[in-house]
Protein backbone atom coordinates (compact mmCIF):
# COMPACT_ATOMS: atom_id res chain seq x y z
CA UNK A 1 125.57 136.05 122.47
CA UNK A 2 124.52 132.29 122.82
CA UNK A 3 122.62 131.43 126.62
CA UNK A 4 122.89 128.08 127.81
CA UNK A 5 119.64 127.41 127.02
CA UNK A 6 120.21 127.94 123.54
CA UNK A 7 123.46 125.83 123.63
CA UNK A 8 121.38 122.71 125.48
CA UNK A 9 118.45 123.21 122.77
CA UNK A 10 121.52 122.86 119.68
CA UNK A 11 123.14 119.94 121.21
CA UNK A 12 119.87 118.04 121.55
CA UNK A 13 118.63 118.81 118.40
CA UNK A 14 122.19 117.85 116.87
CA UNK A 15 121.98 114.53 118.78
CA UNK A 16 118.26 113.72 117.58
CA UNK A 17 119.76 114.60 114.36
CA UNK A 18 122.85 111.94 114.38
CA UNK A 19 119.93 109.18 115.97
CA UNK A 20 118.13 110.01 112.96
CA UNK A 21 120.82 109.48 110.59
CA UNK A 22 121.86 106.26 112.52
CA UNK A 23 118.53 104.58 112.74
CA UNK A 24 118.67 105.70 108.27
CA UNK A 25 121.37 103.21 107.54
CA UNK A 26 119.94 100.42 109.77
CA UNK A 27 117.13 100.29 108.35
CA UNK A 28 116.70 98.21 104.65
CA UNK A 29 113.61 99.19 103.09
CA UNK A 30 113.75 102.13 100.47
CA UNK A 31 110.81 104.04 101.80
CA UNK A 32 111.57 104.05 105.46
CA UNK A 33 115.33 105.90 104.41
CA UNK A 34 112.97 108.24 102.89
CA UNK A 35 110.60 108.88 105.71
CA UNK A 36 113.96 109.66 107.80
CA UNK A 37 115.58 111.67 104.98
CA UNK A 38 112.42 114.02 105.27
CA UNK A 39 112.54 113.48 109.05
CA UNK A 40 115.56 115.26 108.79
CA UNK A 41 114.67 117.84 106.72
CA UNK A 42 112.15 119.06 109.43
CA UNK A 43 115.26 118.80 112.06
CA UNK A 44 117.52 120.72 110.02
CA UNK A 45 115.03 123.94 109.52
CA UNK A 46 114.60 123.53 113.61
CA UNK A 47 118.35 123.62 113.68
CA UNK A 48 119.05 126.42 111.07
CA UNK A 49 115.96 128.76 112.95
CA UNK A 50 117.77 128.19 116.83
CA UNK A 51 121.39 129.48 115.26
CA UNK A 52 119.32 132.29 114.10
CA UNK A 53 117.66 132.84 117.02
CA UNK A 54 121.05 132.63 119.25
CA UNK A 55 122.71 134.92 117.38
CA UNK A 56 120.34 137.42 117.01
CA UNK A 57 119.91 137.52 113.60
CA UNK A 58 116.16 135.65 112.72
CA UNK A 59 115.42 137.51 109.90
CA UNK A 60 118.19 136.22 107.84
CA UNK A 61 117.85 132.80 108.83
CA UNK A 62 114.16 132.19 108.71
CA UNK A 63 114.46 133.56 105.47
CA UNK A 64 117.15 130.77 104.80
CA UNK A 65 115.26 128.38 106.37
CA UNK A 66 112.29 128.54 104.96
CA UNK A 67 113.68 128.51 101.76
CA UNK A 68 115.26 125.07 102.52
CA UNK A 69 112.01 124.13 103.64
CA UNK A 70 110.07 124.73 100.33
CA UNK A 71 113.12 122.83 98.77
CA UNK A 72 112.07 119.93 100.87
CA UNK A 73 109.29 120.13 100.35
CA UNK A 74 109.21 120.25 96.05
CA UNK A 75 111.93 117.21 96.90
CA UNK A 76 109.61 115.06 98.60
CA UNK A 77 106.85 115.50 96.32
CA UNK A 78 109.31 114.55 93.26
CA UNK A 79 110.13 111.42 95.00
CA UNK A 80 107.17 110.93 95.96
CA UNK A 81 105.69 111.17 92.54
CA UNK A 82 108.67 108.96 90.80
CA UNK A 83 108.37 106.05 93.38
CA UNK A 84 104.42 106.31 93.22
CA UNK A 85 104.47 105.36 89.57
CA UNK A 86 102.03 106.42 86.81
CA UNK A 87 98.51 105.28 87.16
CA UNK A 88 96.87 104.17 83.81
């Protein structure tokens, strides 16, 4: 069963999440989406871990959430790598 202070730690990370995606599409330059896109990342994990916690079940989630972490983390160095360029 969810406490309140679970329910006041979801709705705050839910509304950092929907600031985050906000201040993405004001912004112009390709890099800074980027930088929020992997902001995100780190808020979703957060967000994925608390439901986990709540509901009693951690193992399962932090299993799921770290495996959307390491796929954030191989996605950020790909993008990383393509925007970068090659050095010659």
């Amino acid at each position: 069963m969810m406490t309140n202070f679970w329910q006041y730690v979801l709705a705050a990370l839910i509304l950092i999440l929907a600031a985050m995606v906000v201040l993405m599409f004001r912004k112009k330059a390709l890099l800074d989406k980027l930088n929020y896109v992997f902001a995100m990342n780190t808020v979703i994990v957060l967000l994925i871990l608390v439901v986990g916690f709540a509901g009693g079940r951690e193992d399962m989630f932090i299993d799921i959430a770290l495996s959307y972490s390491i796929l954030g983390f191989v996605t950020s160095v790909i993008l990383a790598k393509y925007i970068g360029g090659r050095k010659k």
